[in-house]
PDB file of N, CA and C in Angstrom:
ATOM      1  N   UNK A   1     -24.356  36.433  20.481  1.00  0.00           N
ATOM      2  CA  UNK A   1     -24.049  35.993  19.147  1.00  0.00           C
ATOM      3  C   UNK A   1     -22.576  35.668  18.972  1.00  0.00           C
ATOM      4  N   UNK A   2     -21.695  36.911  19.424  1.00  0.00           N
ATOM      5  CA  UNK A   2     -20.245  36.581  19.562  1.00  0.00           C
ATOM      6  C   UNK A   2     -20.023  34.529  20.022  1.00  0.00           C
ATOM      7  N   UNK A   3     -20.248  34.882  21.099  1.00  0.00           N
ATOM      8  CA  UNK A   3     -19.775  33.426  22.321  1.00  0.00           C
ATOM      9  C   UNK A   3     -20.187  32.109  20.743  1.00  0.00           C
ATOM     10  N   UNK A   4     -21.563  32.178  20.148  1.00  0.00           N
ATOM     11  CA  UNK A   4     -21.879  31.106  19.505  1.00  0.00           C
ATOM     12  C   UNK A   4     -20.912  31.105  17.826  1.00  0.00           C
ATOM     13  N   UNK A   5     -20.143  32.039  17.935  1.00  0.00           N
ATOM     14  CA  UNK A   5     -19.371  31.582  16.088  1.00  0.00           C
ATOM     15  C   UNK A   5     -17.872  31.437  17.031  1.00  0.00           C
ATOM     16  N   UNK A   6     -17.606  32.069  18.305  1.00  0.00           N
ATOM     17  CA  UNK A   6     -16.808  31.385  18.689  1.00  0.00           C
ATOM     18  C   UNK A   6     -16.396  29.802  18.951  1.00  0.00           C
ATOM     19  N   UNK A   7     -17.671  29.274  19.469  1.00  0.00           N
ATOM     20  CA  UNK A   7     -18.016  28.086  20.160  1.00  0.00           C
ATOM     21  C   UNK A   7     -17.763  27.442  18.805  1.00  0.00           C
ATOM     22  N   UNK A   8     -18.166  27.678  17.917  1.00  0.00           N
ATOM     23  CA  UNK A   8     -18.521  26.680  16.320  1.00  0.00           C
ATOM     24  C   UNK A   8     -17.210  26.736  15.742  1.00  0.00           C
ATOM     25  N   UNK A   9     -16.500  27.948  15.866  1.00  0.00           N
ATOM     26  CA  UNK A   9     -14.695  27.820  15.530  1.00  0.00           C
ATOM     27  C   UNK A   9     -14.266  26.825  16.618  1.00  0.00           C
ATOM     28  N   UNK A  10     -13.713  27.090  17.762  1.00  0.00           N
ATOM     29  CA  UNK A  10     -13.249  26.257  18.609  1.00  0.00           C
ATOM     30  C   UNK A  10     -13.838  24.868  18.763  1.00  0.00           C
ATOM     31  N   UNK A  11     -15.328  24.471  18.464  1.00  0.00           N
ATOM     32  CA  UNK A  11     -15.594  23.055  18.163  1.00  0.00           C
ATOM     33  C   UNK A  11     -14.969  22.654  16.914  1.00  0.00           C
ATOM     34  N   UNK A  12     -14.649  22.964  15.608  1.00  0.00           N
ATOM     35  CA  UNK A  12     -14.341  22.752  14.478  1.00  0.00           C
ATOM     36  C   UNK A  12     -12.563  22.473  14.912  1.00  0.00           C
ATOM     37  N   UNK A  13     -11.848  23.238  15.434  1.00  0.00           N
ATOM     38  CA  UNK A  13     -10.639  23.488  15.832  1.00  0.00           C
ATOM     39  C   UNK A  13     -10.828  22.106  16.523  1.00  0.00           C
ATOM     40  N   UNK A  14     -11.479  21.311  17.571  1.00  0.00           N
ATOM     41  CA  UNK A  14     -11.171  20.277  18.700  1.00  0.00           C
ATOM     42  C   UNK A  14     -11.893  18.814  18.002  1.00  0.00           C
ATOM     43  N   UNK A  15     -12.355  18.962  16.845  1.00  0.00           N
ATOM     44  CA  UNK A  15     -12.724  17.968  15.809  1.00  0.00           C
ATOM     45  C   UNK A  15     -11.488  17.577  14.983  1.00  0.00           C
ATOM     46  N   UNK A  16     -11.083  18.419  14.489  1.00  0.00           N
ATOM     47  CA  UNK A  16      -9.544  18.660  13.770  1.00  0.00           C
ATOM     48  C   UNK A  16      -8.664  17.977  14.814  1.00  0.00           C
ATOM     49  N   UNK A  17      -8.549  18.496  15.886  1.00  0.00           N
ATOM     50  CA  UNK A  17      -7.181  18.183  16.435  1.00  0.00           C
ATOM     51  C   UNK A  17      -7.825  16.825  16.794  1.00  0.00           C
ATOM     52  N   UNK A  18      -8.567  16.318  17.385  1.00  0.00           N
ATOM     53  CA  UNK A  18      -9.221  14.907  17.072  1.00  0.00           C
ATOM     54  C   UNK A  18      -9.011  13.890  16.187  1.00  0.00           C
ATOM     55  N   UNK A  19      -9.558  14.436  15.167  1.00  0.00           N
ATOM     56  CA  UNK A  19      -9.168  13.751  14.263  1.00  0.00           C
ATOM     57  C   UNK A  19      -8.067  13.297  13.338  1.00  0.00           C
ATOM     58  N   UNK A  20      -6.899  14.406  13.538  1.00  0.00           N
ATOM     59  CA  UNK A  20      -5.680  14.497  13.506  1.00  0.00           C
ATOM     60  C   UNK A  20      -4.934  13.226  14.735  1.00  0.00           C
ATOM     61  N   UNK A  21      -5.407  13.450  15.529  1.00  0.00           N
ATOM     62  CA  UNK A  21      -5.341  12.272  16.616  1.00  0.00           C
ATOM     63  C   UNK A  21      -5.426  10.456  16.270  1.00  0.00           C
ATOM     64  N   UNK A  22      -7.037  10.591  15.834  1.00  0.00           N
ATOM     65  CA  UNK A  22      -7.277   9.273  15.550  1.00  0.00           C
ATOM     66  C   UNK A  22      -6.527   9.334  13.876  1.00  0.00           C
ATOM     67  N   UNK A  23      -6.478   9.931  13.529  1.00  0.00           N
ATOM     68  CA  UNK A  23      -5.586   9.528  12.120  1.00  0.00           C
ATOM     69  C   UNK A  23      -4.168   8.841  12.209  1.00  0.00           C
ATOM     70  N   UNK A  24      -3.526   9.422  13.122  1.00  0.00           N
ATOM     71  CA  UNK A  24      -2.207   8.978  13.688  1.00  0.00           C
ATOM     72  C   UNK A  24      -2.260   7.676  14.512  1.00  0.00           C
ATOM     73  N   UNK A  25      -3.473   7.259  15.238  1.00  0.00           N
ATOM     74  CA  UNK A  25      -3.203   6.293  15.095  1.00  0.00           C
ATOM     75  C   UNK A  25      -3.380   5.210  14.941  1.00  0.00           C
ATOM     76  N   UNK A  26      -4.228   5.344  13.286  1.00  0.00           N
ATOM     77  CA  UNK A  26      -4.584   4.741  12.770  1.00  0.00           C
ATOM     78  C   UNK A  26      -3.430   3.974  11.818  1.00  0.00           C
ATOM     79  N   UNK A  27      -2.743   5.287  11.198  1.00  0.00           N
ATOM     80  CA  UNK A  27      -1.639   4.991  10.781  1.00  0.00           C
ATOM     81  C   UNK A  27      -0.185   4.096  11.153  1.00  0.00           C
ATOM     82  N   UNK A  28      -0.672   4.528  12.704  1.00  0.00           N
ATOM     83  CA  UNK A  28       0.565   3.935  13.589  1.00  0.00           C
ATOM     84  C   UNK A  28       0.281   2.064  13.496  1.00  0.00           C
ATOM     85  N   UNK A  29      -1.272   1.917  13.209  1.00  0.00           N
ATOM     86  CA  UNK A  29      -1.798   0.390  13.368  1.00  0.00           C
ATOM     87  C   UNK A  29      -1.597  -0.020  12.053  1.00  0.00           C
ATOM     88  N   UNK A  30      -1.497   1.180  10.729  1.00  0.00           N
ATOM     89  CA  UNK A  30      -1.256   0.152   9.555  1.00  0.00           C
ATOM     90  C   UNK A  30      -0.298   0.353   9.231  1.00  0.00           C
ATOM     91  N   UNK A  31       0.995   0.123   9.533  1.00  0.00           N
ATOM     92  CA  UNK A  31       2.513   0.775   9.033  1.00  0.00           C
ATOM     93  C   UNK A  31       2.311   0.464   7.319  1.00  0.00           C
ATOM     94  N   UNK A  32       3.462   1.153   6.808  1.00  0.00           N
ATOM     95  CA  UNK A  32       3.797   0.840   5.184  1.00  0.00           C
ATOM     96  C   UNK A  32       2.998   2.240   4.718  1.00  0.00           C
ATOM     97  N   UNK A  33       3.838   2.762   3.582  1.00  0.00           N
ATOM     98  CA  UNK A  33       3.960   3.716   3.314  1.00  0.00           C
ATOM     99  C   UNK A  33       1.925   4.433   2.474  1.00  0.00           C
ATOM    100  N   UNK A  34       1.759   5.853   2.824  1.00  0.00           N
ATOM    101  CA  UNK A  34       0.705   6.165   2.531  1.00  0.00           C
ATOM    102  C   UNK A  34       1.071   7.232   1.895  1.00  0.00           C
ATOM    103  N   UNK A  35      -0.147   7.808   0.469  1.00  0.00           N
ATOM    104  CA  UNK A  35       0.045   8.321  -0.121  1.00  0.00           C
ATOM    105  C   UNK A  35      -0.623   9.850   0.151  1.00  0.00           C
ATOM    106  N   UNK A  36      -0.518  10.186   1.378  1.00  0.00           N
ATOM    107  CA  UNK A  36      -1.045  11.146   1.395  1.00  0.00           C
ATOM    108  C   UNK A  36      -0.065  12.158   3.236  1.00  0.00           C
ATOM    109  N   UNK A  37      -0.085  12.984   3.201  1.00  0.00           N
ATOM    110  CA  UNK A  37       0.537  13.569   4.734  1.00  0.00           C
ATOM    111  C   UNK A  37      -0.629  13.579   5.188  1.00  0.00           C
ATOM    112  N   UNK A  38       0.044  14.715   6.345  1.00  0.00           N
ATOM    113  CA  UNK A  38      -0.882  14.923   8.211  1.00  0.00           C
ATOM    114  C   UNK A  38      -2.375  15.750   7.774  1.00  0.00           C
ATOM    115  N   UNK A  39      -2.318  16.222   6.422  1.00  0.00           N
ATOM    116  CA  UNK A  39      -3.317  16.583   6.207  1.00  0.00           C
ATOM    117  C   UNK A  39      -4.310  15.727   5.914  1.00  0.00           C
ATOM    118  N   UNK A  40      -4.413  14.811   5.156  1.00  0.00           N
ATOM    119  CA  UNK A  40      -5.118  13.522   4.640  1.00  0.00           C
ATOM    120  C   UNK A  40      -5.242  12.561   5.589  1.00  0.00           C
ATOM    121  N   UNK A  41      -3.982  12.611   6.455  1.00  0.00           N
ATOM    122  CA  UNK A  41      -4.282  12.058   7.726  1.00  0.00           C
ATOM    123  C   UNK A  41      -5.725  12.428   8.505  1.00  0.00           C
ATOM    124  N   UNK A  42      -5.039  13.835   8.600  1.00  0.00           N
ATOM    125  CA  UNK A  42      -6.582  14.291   9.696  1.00  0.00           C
ATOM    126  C   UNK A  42      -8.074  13.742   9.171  1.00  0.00           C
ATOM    127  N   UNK A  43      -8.328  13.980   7.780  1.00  0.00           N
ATOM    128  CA  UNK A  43      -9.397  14.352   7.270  1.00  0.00           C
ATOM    129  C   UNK A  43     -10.102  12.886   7.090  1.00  0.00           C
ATOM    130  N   UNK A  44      -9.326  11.603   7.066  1.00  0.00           N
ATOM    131  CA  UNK A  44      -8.988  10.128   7.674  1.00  0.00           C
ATOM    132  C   UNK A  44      -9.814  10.254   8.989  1.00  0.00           C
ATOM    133  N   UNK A  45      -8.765  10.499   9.642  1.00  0.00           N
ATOM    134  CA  UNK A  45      -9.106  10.613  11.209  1.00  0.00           C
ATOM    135  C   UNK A  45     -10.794  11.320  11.600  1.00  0.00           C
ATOM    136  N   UNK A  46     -11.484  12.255  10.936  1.00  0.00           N
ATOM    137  CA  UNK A  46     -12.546  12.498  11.369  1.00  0.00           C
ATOM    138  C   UNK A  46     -13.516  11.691  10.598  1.00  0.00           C
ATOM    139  N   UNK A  47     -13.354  11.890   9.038  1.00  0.00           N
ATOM    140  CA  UNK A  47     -14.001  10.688   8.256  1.00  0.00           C
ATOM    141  C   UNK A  47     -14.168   9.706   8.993  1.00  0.00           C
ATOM    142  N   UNK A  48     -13.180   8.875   9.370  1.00  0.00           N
ATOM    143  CA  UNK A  48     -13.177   7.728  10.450  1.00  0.00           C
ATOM    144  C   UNK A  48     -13.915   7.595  10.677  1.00  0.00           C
ATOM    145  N   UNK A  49     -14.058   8.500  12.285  1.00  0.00           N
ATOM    146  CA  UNK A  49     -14.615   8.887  13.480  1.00  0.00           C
ATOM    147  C   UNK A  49     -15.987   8.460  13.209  1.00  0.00           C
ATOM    148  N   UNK A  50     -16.311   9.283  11.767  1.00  0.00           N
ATOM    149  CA  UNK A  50     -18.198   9.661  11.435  1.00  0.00           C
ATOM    150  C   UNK A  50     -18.184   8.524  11.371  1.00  0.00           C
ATOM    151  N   UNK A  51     -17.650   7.614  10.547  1.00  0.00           N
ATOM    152  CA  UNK A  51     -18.389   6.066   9.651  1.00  0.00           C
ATOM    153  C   UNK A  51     -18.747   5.724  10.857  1.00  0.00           C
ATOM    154  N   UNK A  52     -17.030   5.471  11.712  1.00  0.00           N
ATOM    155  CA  UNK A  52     -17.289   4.352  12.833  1.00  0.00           C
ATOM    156  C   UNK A  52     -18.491   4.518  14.044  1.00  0.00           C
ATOM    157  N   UNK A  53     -18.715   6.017  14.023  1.00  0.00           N
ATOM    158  CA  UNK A  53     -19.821   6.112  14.727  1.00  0.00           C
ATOM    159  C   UNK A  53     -21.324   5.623  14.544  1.00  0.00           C
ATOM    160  N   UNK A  54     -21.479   5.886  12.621  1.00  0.00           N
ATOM    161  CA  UNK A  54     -22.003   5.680  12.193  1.00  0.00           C
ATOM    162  C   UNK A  54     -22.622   4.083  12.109  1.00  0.00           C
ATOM    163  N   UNK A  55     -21.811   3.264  11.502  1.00  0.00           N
ATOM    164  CA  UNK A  55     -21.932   2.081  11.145  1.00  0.00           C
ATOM    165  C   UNK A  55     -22.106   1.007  12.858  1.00  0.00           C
ATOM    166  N   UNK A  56     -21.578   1.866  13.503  1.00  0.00           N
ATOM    167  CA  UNK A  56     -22.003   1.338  14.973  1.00  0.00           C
ATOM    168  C   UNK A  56     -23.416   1.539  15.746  1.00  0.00           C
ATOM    169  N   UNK A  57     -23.982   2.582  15.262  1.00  0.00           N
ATOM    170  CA  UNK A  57     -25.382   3.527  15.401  1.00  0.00           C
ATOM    171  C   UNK A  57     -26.019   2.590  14.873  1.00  0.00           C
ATOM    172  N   UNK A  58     -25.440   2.062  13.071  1.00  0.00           N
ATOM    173  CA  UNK A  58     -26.501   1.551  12.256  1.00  0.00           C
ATOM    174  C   UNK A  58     -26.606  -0.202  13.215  1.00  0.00           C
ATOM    175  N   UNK A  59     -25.955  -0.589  13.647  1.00  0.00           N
ATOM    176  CA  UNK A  59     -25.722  -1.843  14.291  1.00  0.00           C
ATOM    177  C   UNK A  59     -26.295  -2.077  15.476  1.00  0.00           C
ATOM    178  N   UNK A  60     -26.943  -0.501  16.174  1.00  0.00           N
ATOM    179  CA  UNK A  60     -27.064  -0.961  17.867  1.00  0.00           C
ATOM    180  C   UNK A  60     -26.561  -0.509  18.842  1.00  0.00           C
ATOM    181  N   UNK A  61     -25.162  -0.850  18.173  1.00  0.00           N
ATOM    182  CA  UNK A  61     -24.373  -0.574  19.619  1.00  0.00           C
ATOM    183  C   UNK A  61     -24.844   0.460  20.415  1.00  0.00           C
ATOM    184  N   UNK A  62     -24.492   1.532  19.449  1.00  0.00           N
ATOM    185  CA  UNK A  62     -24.304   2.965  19.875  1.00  0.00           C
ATOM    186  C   UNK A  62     -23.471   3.756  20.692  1.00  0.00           C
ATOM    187  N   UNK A  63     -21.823   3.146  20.030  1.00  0.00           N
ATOM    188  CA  UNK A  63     -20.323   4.033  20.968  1.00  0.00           C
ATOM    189  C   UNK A  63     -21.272   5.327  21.684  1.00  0.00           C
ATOM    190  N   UNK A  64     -20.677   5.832  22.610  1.00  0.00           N
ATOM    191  CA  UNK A  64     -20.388   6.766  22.818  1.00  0.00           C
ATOM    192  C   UNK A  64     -19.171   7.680  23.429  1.00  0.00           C
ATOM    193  N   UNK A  65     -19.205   8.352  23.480  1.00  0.00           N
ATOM    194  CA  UNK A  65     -17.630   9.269  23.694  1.00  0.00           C
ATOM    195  C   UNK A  65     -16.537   8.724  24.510  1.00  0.00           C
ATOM    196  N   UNK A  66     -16.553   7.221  24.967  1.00  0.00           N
ATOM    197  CA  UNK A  66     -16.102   6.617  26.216  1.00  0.00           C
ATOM    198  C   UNK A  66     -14.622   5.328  24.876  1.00  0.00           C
ATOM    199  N   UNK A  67     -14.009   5.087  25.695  1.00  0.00           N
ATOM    200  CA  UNK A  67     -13.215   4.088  24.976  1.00  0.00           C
ATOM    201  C   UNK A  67     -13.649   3.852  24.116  1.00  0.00           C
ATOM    202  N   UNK A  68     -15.167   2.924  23.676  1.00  0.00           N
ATOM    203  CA  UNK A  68     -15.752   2.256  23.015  1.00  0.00           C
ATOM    204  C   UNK A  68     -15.771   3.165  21.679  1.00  0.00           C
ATOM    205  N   UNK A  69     -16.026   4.405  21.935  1.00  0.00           N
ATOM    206  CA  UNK A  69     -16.294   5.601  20.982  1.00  0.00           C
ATOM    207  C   UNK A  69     -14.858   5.663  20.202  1.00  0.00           C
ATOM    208  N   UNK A  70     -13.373   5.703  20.580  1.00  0.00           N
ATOM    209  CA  UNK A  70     -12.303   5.955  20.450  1.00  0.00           C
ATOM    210  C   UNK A  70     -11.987   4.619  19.267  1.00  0.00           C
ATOM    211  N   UNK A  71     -12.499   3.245  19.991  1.00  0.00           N
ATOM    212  CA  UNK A  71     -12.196   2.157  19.269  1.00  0.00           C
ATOM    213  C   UNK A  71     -13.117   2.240  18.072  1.00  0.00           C
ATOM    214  N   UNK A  72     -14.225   2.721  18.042  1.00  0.00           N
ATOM    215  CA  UNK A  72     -14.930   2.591  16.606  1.00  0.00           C
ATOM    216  C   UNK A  72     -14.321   4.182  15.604  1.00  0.00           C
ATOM    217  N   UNK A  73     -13.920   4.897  16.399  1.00  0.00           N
ATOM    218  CA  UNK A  73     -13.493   5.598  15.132  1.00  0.00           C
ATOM    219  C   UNK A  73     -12.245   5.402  14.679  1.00  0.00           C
ATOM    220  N   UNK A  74     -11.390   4.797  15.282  1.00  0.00           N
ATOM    221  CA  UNK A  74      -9.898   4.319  15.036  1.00  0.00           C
ATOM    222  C   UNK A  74     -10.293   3.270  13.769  1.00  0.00           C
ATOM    223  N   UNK A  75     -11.423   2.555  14.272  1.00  0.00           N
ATOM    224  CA  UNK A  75     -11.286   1.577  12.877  1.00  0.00           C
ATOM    225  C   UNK A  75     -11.702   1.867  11.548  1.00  0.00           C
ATOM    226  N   UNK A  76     -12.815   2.910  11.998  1.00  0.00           N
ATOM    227  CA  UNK A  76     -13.508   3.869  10.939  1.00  0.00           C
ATOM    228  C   UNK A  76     -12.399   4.445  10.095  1.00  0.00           C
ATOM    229  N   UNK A  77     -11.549   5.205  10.716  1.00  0.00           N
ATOM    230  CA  UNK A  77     -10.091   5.719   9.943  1.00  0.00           C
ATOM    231  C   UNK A  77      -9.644   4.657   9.755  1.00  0.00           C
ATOM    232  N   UNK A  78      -9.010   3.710  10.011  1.00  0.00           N
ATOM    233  CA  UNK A  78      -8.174   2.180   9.305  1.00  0.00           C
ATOM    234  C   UNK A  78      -9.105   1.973   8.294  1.00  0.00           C
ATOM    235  N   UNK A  79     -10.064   1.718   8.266  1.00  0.00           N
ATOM    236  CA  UNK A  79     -10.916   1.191   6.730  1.00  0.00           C
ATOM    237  C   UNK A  79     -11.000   2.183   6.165  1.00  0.00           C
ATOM    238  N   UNK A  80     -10.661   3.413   5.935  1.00  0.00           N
ATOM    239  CA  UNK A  80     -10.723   5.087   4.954  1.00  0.00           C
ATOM    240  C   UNK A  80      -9.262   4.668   4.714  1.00  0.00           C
ATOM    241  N   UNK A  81      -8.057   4.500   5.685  1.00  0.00           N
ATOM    242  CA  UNK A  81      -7.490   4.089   4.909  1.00  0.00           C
ATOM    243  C   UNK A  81      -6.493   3.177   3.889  1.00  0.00           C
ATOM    244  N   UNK A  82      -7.395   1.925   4.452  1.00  0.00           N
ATOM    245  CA  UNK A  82      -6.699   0.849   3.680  1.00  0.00           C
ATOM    246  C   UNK A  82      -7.647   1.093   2.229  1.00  0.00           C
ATOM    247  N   UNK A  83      -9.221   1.785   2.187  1.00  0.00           N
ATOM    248  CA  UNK A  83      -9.810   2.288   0.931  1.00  0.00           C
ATOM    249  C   UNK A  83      -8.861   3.439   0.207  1.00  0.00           C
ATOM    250  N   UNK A  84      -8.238   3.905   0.515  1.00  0.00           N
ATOM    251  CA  UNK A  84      -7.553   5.034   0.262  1.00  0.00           C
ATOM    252  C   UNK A  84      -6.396   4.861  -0.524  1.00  0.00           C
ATOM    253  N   UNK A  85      -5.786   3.475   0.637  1.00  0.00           N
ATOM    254  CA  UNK A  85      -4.521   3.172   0.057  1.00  0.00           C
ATOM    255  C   UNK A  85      -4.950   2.514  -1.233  1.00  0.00           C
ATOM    256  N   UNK A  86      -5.836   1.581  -1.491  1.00  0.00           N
ATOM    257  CA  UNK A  86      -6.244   0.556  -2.503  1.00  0.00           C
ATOM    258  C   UNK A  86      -6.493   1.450  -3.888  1.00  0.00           C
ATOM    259  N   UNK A  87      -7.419   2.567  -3.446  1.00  0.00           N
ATOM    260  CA  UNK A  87      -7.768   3.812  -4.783  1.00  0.00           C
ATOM    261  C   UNK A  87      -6.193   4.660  -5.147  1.00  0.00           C
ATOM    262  N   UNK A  88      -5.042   4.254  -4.227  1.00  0.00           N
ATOM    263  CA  UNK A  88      -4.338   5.353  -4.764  1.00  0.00           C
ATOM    264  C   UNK A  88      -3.620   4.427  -5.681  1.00  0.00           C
ATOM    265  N   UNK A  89      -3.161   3.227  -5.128  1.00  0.00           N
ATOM    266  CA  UNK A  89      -2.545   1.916  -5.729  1.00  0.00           C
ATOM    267  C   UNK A  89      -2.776   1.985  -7.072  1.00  0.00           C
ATOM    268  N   UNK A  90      -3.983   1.757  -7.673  1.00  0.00           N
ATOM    269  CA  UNK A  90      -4.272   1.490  -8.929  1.00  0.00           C
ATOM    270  C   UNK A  90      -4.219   2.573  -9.438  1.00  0.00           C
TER     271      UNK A  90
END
């Protein structure tokens, strides 16, 4: 029982730092100022991750964990947050 709430912390922990990942550089692809830090970043960055996985699933493709996987959630985070930037704008 121990090993499995470990496993579910440390997966949650390597999603985070993930997504903290693809948030950065997502950001790094849309320069100009955002209304939010590394926290909003991250949460970007996994949001991302899901759509782009998602909306790629819904399409066919079907990324998986390989480059292809990296490039659809990078864009997944770029469209969270150029939506993000647009909702904070107004």
């Amino acid at each position: 029982m121990e090993g499995a709430a470990v496993g579910g912390v440390i997966g949650l922990l390597l999603v985070a730092l993930v997504g903290l990942v693809i948030g950065a550089i997502a950001k790094l692809l849309m320069p100009g100022p955002d209304p939010g830090g590394w926290f909003v970043t991250m949460l970007l960055g996994i949001a991302g991750s899901w759509v782009g996985s998602f909306v790629a699933n819904a399409l066919g493709v079907g990324i998986g964990g390989g480059a292809a996987g990296w490039i659809g959630a990078v864009l997944g985070a770029m469209l969270l947050l150029l939506v993000y930037r647009l909702v904070k704008k107004s």
